[in-house]
Protein backbone atom coordinates (compact mmCIF):
# COMPACT_ATOMS: atom_id res chain seq x y z
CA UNK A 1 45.26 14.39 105.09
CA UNK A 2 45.25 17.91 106.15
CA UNK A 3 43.80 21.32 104.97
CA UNK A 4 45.61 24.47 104.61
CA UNK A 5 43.94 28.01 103.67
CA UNK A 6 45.54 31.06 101.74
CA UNK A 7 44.12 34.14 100.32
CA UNK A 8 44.81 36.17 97.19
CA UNK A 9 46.73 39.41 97.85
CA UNK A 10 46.30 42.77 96.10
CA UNK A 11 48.66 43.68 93.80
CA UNK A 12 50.97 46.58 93.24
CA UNK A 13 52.73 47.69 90.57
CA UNK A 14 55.78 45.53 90.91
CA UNK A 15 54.20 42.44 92.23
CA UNK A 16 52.42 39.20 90.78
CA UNK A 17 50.33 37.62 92.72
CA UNK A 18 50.02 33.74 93.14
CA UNK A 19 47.57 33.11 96.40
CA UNK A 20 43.47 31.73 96.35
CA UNK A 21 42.13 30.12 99.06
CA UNK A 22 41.05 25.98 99.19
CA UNK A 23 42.08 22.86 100.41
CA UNK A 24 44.88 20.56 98.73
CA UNK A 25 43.69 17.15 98.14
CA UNK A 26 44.14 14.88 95.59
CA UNK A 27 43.60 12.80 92.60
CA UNK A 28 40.73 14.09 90.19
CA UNK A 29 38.78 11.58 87.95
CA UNK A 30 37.06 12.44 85.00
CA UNK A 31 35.61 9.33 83.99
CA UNK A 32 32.47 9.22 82.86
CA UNK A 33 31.29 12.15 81.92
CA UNK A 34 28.95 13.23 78.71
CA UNK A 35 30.64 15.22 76.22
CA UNK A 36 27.13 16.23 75.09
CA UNK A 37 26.36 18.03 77.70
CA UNK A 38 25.57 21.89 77.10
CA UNK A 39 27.80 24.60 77.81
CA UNK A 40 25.54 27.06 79.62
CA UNK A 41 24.89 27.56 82.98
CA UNK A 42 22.60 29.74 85.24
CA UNK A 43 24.06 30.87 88.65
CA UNK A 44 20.82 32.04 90.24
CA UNK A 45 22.14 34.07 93.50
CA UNK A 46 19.85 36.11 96.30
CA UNK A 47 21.42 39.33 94.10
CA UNK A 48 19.69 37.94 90.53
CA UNK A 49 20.91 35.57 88.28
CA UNK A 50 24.54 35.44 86.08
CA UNK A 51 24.60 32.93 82.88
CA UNK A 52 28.08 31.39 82.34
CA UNK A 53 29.79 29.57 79.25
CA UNK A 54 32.21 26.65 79.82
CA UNK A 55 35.31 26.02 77.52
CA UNK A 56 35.72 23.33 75.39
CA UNK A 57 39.23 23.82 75.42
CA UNK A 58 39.95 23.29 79.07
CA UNK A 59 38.25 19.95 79.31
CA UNK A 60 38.77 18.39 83.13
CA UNK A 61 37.74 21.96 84.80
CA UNK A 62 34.47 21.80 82.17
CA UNK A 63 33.37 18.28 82.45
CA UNK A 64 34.16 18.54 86.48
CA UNK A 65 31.76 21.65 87.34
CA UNK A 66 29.17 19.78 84.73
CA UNK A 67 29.40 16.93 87.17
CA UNK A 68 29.22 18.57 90.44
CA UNK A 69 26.29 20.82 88.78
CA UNK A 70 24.46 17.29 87.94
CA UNK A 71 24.83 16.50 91.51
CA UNK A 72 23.67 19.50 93.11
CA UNK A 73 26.74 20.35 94.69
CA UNK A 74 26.73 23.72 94.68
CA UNK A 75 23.46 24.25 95.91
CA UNK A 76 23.18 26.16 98.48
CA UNK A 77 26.79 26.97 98.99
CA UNK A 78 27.78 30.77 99.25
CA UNK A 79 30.21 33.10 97.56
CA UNK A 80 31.90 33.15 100.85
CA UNK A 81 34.74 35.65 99.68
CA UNK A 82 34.38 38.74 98.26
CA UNK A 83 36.69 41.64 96.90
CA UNK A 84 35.90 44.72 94.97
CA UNK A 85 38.53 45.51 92.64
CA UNK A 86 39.43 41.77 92.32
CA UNK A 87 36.62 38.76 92.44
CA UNK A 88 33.99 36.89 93.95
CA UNK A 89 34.67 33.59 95.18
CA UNK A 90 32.68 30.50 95.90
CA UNK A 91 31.98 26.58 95.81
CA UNK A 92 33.15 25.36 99.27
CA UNK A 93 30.75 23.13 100.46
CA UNK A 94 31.80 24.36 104.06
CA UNK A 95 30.42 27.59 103.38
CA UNK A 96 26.36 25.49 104.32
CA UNK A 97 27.14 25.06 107.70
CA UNK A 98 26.91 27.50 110.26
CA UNK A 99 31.05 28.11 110.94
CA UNK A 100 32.56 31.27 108.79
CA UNK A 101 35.56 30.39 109.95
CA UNK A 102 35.67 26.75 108.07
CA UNK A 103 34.33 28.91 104.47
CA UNK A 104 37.44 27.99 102.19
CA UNK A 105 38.37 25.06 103.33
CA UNK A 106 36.35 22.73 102.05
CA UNK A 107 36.07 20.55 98.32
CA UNK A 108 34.96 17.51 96.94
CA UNK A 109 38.49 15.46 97.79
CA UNK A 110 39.96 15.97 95.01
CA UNK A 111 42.13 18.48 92.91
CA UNK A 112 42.08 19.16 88.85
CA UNK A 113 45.31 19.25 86.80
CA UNK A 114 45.80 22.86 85.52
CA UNK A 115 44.62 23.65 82.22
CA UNK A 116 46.31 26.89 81.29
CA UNK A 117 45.77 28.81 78.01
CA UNK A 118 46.82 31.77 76.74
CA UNK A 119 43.33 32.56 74.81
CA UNK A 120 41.88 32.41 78.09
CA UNK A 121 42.50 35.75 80.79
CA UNK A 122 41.30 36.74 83.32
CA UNK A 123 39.01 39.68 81.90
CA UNK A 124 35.95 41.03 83.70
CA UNK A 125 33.39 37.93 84.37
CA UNK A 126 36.33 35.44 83.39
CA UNK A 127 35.23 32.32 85.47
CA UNK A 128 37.93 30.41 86.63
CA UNK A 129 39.56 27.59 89.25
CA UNK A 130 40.80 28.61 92.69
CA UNK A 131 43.74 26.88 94.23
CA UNK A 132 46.49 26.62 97.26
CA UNK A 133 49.57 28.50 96.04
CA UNK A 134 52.30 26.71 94.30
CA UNK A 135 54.52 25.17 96.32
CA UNK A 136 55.40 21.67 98.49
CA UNK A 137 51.57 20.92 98.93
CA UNK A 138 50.98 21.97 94.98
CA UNK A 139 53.70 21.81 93.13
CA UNK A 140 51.58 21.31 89.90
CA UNK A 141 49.86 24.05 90.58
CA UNK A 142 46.49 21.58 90.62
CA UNK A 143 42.88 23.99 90.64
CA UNK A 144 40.49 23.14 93.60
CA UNK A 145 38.04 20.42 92.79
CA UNK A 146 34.82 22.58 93.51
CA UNK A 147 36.29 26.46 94.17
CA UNK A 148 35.60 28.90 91.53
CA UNK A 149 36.10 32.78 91.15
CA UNK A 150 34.39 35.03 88.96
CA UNK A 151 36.67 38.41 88.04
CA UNK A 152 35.81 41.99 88.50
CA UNK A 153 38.95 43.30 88.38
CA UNK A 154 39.61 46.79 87.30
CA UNK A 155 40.91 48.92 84.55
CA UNK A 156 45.09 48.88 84.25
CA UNK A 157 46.92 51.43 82.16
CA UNK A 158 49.14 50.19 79.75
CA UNK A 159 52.65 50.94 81.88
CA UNK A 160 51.73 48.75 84.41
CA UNK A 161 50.95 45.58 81.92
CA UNK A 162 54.51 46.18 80.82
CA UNK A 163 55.42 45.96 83.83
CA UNK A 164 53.83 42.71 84.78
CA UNK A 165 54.71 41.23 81.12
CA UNK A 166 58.61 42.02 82.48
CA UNK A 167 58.05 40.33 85.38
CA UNK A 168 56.08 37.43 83.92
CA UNK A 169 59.04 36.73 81.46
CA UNK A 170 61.25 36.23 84.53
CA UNK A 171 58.87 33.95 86.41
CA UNK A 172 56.71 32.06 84.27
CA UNK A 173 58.77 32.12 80.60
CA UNK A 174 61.04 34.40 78.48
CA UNK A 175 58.18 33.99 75.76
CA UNK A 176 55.25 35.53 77.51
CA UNK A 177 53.42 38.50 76.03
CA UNK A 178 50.42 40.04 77.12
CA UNK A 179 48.04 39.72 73.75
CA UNK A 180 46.87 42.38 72.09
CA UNK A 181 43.10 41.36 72.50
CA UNK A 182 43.61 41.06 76.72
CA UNK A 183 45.57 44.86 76.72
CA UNK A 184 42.63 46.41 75.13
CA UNK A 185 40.16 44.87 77.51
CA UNK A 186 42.48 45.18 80.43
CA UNK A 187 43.03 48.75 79.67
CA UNK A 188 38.78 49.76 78.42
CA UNK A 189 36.49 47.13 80.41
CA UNK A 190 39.12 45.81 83.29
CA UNK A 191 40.25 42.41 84.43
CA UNK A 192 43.17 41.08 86.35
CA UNK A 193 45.73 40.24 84.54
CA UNK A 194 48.69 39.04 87.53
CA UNK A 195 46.75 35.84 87.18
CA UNK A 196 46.97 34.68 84.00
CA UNK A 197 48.65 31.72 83.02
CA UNK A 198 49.13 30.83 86.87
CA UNK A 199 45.46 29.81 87.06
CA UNK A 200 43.05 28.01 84.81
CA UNK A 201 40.11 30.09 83.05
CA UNK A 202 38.12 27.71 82.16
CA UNK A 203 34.43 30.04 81.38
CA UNK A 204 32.89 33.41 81.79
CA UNK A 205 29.96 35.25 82.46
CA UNK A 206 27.66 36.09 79.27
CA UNK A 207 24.75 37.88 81.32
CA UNK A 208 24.67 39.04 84.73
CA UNK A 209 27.91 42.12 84.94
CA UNK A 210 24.71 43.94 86.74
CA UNK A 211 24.94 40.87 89.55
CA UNK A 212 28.43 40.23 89.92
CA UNK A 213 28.44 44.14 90.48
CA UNK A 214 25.86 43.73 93.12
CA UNK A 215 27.70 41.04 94.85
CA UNK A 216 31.10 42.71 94.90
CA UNK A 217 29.04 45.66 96.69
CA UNK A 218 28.17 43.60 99.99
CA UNK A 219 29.37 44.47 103.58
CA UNK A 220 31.88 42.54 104.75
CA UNK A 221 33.84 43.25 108.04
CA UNK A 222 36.91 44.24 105.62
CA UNK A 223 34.70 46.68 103.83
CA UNK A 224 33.53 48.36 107.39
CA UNK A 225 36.33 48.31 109.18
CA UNK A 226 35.21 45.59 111.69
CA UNK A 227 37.75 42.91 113.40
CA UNK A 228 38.10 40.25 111.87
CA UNK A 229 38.68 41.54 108.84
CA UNK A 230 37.68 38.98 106.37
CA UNK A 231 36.30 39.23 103.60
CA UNK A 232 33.05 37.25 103.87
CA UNK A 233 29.90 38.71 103.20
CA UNK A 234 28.04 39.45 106.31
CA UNK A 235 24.62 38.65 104.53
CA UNK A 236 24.92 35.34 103.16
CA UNK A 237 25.29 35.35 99.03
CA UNK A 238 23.87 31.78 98.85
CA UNK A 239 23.82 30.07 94.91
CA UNK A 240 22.24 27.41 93.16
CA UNK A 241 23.19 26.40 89.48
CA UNK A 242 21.65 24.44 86.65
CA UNK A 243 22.47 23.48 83.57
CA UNK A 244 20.51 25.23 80.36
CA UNK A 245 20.06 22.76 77.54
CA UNK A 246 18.17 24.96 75.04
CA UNK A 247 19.96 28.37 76.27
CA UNK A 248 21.44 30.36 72.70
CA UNK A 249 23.33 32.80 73.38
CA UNK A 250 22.15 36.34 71.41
């Protein structure tokens, strides 16, 4: 079994992009898992704390990051890739030791079928799965089995949604429309909308904008011009989640 790492790219206007970063493994198993579980989860980071709802709708992802949560596996891992403009990514197990150059790389051995909807876009705070680019390794296009992104995105003007809608009718189906609901919040609050319906939303951020705007204003060596130029924080943005049973949201 071997690992393979790619990034997402930037867009422009006339591009889609279809890239993350984590490793390809396989087989995920669901088994097991209480449906009574809550949806609601704190993200406490060394930048404050974020609150995030699951979807009931995209079961596997849901039921899999309620697992790994019960098991502590994200604690202590880092958001180990960070882009203003785009997202905040995290939930390599790698990212504990003391190697940056492992941070994207790692998982729990396993991959998640995709679970794409098209309620579900990739609007400011939209949590979703991370995941190798379609292709020989991933045909499927299977989401990581721990790797998550959070969105921060940015505002796009309506010409250049109807530009990626054109192009999304050519690559993904004739049928696809941006909806009405995700142009007005692309175009007022911000997202990133090349990535819908290529990966799974499967949650979002109800508090915390304040902290995912804190963490998407780190240094990295990108940011100051240093070589490498990754995009890892060069202070450590180290998390620990839990679940909240008797959290209602206002």
């Amino acid at each position: 079994m071997y690992s393979t790492r790619s990034r997402f790219s930037l867009p422009t206007l006339f591009s889609i992009i279809t890239t993350s970063v984590l490793m390809t493994l396989s087989g995920c198993q669901n088994e097991g898992f209480s449906q009574d579980e809550t949806s609601y989860y704190e993200i406490t980071t060394s930048f404050g704390t974020m609150i995030v709802e699951l979807y009931d709708e995209t079961p596997g992802h849901r039921d899999n990051f309620r697992k790994l949560v019960a098991d502590g596996f994200y604690d202590g891992t880092t958001f180990h890739r960070v882009i203003p403009g785009f997202m905040i990514q995290g939930g390599d197990p790698n990212s504990k030791d003391d190697d940056p150059n492992n941070d994207g790389l790692g998982g729990p051995g396993y991959t998640i079928p995709a679970e794409f909807n098209p309620n579900y876009f990739h609007k400011k705070g939209a949590l979703a799965a991370a995941r190798t680019p379609t292709g020989p390794t991933n045909p499927n296009s299977e989401s990581s089995g721990s790797q998550f992104y959070i969105i921060e995105g940015r505002v796009f003007p309506d010409d250049v949604l109807d530009q990626m809608e054109a192009q999304k009718r050519q690559t993904l189906s004739p049928e696809y429309r941006i909806k009405p609901e995700a142009r007005e919040i692309y175009t007022t609050r911000g997202g990133y909308p090349p990535l819908d319906m290529e990966y799974t939303v499967f949650g979002e951020i109800i508090t915390g904008f304040d902290v995912l705007d804190k963490i998407v204003g780190v240094d990295t060596p990108k940011k100051l011009g240093q070589f490498p130029a990754t995009d890892r924080p060069i202070q450590n943005v180290t998390m620990t989640i839990k679940p909240l049973y008797d959290y209602s949201p206002e």
